[in-house]
PDB file of N, CA and C in Angstrom:
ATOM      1  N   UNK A   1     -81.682  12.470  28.560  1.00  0.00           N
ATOM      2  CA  UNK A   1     -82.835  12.579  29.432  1.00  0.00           C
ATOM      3  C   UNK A   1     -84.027  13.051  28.600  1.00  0.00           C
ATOM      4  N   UNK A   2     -84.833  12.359  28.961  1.00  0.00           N
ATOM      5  CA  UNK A   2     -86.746  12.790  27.871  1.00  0.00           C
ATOM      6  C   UNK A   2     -86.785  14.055  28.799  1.00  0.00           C
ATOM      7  N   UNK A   3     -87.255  15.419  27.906  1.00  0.00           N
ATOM      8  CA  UNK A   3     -88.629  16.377  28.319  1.00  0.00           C
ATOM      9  C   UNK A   3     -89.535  16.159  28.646  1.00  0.00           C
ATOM     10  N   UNK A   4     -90.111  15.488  29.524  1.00  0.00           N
ATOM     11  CA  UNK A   4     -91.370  15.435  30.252  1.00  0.00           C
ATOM     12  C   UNK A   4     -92.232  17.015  30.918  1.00  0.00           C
ATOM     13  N   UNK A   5     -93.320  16.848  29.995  1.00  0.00           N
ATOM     14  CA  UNK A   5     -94.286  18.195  30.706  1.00  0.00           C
ATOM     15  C   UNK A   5     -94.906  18.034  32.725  1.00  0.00           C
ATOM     16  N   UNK A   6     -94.880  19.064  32.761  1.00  0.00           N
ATOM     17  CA  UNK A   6     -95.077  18.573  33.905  1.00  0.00           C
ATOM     18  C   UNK A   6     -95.961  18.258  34.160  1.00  0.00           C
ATOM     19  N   UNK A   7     -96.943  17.822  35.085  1.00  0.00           N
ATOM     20  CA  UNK A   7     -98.488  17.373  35.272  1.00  0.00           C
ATOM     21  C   UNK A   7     -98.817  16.192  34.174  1.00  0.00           C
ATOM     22  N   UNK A   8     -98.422  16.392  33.511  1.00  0.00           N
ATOM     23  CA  UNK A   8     -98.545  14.982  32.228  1.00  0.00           C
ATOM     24  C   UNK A   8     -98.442  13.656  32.897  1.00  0.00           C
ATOM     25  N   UNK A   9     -99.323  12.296  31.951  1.00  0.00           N
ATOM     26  CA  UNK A   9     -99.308  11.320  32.743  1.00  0.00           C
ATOM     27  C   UNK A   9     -98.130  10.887  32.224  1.00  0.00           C
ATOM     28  N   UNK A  10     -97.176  11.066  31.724  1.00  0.00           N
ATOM     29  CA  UNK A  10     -95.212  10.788  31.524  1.00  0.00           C
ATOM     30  C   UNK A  10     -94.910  10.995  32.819  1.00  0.00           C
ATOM     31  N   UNK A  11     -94.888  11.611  33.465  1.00  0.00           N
ATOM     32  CA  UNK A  11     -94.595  12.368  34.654  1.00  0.00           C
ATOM     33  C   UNK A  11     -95.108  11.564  35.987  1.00  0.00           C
ATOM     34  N   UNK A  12     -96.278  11.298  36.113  1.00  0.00           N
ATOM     35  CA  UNK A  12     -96.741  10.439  36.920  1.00  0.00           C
ATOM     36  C   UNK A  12     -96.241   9.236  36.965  1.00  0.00           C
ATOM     37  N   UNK A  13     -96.612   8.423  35.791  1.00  0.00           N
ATOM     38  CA  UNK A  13     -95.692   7.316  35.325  1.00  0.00           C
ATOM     39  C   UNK A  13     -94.140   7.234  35.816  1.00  0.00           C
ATOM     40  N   UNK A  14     -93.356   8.226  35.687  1.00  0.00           N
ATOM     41  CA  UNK A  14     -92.174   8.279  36.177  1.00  0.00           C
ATOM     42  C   UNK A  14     -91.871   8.338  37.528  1.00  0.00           C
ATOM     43  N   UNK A  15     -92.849   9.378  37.915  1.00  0.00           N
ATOM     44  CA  UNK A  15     -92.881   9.313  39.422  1.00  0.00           C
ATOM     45  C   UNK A  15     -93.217   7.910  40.475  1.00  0.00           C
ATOM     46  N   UNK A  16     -94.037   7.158  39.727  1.00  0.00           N
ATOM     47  CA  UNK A  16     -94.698   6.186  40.167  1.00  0.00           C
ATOM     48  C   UNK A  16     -93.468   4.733  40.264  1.00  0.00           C
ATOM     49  N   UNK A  17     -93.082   4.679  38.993  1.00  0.00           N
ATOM     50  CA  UNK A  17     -91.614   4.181  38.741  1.00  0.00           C
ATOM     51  C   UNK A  17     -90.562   4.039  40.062  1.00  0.00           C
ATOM     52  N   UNK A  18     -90.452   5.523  39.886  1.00  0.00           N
ATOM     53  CA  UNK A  18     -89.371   5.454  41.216  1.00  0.00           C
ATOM     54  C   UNK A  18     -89.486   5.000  42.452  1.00  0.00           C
ATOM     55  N   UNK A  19     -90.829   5.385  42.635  1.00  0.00           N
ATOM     56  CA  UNK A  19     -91.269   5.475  43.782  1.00  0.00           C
ATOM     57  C   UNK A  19     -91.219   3.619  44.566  1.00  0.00           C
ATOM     58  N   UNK A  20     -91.335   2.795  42.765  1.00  0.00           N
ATOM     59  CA  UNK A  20     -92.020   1.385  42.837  1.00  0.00           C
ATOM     60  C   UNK A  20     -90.433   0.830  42.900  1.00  0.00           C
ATOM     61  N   UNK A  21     -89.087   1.601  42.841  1.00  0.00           N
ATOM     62  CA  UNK A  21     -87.965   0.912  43.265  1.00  0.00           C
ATOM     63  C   UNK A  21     -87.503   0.984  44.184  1.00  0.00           C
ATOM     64  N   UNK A  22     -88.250   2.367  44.615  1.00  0.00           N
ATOM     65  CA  UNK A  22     -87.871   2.733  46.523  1.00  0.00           C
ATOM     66  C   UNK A  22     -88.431   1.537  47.186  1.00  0.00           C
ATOM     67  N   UNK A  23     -89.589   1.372  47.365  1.00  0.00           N
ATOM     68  CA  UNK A  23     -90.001   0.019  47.604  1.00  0.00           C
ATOM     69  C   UNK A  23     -88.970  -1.258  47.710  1.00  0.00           C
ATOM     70  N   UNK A  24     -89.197  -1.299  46.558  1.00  0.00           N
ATOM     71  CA  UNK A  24     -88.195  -2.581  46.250  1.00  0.00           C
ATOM     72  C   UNK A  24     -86.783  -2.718  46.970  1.00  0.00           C
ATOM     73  N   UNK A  25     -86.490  -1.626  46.939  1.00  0.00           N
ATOM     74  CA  UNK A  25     -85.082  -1.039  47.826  1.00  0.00           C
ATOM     75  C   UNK A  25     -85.658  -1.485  49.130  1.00  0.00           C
ATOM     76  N   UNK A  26     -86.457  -0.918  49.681  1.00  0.00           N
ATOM     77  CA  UNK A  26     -86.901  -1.414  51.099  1.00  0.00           C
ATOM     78  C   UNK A  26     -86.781  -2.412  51.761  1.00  0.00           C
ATOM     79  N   UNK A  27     -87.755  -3.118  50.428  1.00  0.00           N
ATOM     80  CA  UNK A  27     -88.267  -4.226  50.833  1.00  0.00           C
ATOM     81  C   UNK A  27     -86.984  -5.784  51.165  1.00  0.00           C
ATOM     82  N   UNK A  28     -85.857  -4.934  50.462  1.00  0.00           N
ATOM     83  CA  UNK A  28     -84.464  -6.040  50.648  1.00  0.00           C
ATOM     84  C   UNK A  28     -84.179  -6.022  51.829  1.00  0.00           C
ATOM     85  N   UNK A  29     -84.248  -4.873  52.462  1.00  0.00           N
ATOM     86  CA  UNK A  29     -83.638  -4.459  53.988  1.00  0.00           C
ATOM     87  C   UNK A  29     -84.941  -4.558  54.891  1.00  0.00           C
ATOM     88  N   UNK A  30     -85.918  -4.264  54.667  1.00  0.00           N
ATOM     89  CA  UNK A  30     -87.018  -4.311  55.717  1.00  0.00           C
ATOM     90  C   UNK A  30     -88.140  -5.863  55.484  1.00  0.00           C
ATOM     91  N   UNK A  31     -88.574  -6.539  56.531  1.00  0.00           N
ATOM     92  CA  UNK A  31     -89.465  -7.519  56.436  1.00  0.00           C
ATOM     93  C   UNK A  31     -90.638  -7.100  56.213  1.00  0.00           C
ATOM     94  N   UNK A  32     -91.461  -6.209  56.474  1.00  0.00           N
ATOM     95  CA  UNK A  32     -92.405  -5.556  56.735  1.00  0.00           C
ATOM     96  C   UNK A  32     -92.572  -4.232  56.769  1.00  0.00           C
ATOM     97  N   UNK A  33     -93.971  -3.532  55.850  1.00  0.00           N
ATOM     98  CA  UNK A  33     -94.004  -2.148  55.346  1.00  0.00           C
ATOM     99  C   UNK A  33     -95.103  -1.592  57.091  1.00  0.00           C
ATOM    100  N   UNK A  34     -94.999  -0.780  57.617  1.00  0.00           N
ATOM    101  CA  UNK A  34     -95.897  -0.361  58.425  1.00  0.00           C
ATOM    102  C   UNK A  34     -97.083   0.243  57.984  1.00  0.00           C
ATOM    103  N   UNK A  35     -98.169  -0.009  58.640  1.00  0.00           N
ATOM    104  CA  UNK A  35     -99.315   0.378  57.314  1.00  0.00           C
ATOM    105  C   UNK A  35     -99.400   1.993  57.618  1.00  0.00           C
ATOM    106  N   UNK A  36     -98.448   2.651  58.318  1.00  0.00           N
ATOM    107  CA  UNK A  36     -98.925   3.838  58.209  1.00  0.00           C
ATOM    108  C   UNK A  36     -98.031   4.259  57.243  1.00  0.00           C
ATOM    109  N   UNK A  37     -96.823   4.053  56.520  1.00  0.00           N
ATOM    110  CA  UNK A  37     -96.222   4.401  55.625  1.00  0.00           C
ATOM    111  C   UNK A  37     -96.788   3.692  54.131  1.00  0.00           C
ATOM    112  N   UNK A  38     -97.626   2.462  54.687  1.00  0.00           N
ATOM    113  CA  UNK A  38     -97.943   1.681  52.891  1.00  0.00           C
ATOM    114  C   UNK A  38     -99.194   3.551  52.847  1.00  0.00           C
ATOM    115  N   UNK A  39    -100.051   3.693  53.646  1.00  0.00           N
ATOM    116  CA  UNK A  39    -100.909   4.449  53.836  1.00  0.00           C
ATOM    117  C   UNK A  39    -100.104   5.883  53.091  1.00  0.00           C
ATOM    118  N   UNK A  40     -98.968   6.668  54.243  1.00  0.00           N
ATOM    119  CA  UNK A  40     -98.892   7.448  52.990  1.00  0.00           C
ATOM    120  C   UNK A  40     -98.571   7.445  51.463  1.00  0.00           C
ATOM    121  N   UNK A  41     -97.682   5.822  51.337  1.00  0.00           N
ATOM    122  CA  UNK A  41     -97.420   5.928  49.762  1.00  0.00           C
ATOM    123  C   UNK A  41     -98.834   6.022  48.911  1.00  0.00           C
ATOM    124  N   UNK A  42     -99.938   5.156  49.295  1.00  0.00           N
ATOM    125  CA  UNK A  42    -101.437   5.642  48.908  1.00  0.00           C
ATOM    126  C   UNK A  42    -101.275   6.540  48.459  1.00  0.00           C
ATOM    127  N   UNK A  43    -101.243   7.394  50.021  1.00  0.00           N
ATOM    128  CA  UNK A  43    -101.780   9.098  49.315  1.00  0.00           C
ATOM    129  C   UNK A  43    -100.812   9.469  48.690  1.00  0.00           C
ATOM    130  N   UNK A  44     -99.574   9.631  48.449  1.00  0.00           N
ATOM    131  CA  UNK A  44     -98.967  10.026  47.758  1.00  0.00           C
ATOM    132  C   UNK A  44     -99.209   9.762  46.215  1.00  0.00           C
ATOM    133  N   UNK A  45     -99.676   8.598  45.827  1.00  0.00           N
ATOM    134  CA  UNK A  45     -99.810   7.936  45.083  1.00  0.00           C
ATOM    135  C   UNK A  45    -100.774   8.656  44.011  1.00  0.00           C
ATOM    136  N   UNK A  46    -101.518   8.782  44.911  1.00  0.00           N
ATOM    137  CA  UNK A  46    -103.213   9.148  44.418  1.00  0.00           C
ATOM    138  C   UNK A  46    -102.874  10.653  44.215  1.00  0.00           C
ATOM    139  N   UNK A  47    -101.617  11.318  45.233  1.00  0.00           N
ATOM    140  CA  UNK A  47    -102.020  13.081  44.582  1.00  0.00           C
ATOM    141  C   UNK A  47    -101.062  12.859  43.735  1.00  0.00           C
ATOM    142  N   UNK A  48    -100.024  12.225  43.634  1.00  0.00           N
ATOM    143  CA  UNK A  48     -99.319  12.443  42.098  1.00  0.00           C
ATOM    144  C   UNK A  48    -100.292  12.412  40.297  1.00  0.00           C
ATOM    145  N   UNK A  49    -101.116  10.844  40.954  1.00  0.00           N
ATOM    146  CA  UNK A  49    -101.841  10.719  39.874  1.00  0.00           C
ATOM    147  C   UNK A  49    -103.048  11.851  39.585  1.00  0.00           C
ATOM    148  N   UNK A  50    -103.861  12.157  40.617  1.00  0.00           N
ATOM    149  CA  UNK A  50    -104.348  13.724  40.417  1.00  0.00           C
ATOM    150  C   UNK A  50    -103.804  14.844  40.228  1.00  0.00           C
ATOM    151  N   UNK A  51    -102.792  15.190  39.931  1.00  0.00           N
ATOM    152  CA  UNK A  51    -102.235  15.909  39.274  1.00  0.00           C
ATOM    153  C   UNK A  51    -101.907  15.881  37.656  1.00  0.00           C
ATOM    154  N   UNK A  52    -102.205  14.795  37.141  1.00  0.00           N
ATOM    155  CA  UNK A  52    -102.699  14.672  35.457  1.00  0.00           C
ATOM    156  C   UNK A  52    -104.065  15.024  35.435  1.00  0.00           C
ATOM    157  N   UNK A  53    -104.758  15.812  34.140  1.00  0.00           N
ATOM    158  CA  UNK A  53    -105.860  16.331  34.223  1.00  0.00           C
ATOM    159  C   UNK A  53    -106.751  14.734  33.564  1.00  0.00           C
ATOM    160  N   UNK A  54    -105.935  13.992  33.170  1.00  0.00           N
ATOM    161  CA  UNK A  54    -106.772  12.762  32.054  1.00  0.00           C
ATOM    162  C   UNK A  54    -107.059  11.743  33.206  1.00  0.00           C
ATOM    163  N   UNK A  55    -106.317  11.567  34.654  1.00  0.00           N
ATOM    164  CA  UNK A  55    -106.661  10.476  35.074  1.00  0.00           C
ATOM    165  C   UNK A  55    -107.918  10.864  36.055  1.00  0.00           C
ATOM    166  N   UNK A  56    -107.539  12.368  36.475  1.00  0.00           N
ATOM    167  CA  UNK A  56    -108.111  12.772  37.922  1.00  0.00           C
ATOM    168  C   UNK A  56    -110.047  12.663  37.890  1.00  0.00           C
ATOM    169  N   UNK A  57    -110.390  12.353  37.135  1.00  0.00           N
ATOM    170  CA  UNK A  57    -112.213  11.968  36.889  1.00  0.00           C
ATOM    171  C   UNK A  57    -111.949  10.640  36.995  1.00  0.00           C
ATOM    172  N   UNK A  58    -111.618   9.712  36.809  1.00  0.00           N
ATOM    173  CA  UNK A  58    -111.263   8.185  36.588  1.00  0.00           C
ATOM    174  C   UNK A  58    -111.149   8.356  38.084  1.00  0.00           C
ATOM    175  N   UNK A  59    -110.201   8.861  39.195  1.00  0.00           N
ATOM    176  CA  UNK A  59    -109.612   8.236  40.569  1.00  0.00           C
ATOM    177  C   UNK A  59    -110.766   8.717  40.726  1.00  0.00           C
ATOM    178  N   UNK A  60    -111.272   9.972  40.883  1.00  0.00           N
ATOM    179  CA  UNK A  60    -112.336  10.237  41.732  1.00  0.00           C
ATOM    180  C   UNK A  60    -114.020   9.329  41.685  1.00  0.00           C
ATOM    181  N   UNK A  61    -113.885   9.187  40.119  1.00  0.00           N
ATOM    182  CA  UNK A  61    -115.140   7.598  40.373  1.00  0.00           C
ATOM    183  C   UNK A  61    -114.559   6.456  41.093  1.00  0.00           C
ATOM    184  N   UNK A  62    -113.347   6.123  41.133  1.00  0.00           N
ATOM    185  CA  UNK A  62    -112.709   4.847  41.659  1.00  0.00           C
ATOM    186  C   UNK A  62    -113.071   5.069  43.206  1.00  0.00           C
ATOM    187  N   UNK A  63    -112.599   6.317  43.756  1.00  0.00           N
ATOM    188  CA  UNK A  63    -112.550   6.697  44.858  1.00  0.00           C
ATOM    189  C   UNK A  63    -114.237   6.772  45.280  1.00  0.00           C
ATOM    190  N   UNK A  64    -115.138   7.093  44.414  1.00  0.00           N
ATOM    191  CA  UNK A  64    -116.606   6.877  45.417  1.00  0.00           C
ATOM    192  C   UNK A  64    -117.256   6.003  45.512  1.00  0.00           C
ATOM    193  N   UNK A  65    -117.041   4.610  44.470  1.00  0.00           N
ATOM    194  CA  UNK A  65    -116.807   3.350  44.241  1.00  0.00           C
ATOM    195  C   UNK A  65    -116.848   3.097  45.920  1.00  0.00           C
ATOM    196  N   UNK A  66    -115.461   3.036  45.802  1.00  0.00           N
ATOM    197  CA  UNK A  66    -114.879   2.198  46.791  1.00  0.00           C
ATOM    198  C   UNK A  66    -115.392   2.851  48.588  1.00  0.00           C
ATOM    199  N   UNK A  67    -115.786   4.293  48.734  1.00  0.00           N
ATOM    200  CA  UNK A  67    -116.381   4.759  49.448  1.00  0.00           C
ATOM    201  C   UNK A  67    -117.610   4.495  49.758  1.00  0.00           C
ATOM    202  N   UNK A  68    -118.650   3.962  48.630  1.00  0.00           N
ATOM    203  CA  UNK A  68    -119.907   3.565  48.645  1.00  0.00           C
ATOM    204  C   UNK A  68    -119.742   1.803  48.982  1.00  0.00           C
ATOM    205  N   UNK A  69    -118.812   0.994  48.736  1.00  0.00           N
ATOM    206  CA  UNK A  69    -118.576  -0.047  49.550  1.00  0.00           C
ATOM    207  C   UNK A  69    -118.070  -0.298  50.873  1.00  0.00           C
ATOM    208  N   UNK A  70    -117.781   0.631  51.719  1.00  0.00           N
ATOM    209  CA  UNK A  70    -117.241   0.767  52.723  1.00  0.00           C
ATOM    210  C   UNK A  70    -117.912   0.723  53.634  1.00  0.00           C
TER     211      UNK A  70
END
């Protein structure tokens, strides 16, 4: 097993990983994601990745981006 620091984008990455086979797992058994669960994987998504200090300026321009198109 790798040492991964915590908060590190290793860590995110990994998290993100799993998260992208849970899915996949799902998606064999289920036809359709409900958008209130695609919705929390979002957020989930987004606080894992804010929790690295290198990405969290990057989401938050992405994030007013996409707020100022809305």
């Amino acid at each position: 097993m790798f040492d991964i620091e915590k908060g590190s984008v290793e860590e995110a990455i990994m998290i993100l990983q799993n998260l992208g086979l849970k899915v996949n797992e799902y998606e064999k058994t289920n036809s359709m994601i409900p958008v209130e669960k695609y919705k929390e994987l979002l957020e989930f998504t987004i606080a894992v990745a804010r929790r690295t200090g290198e990405v969290t300026d990057t989401i938050d321009e992405m994030m007013e981006d996409i707020e100022a198109r809305m």
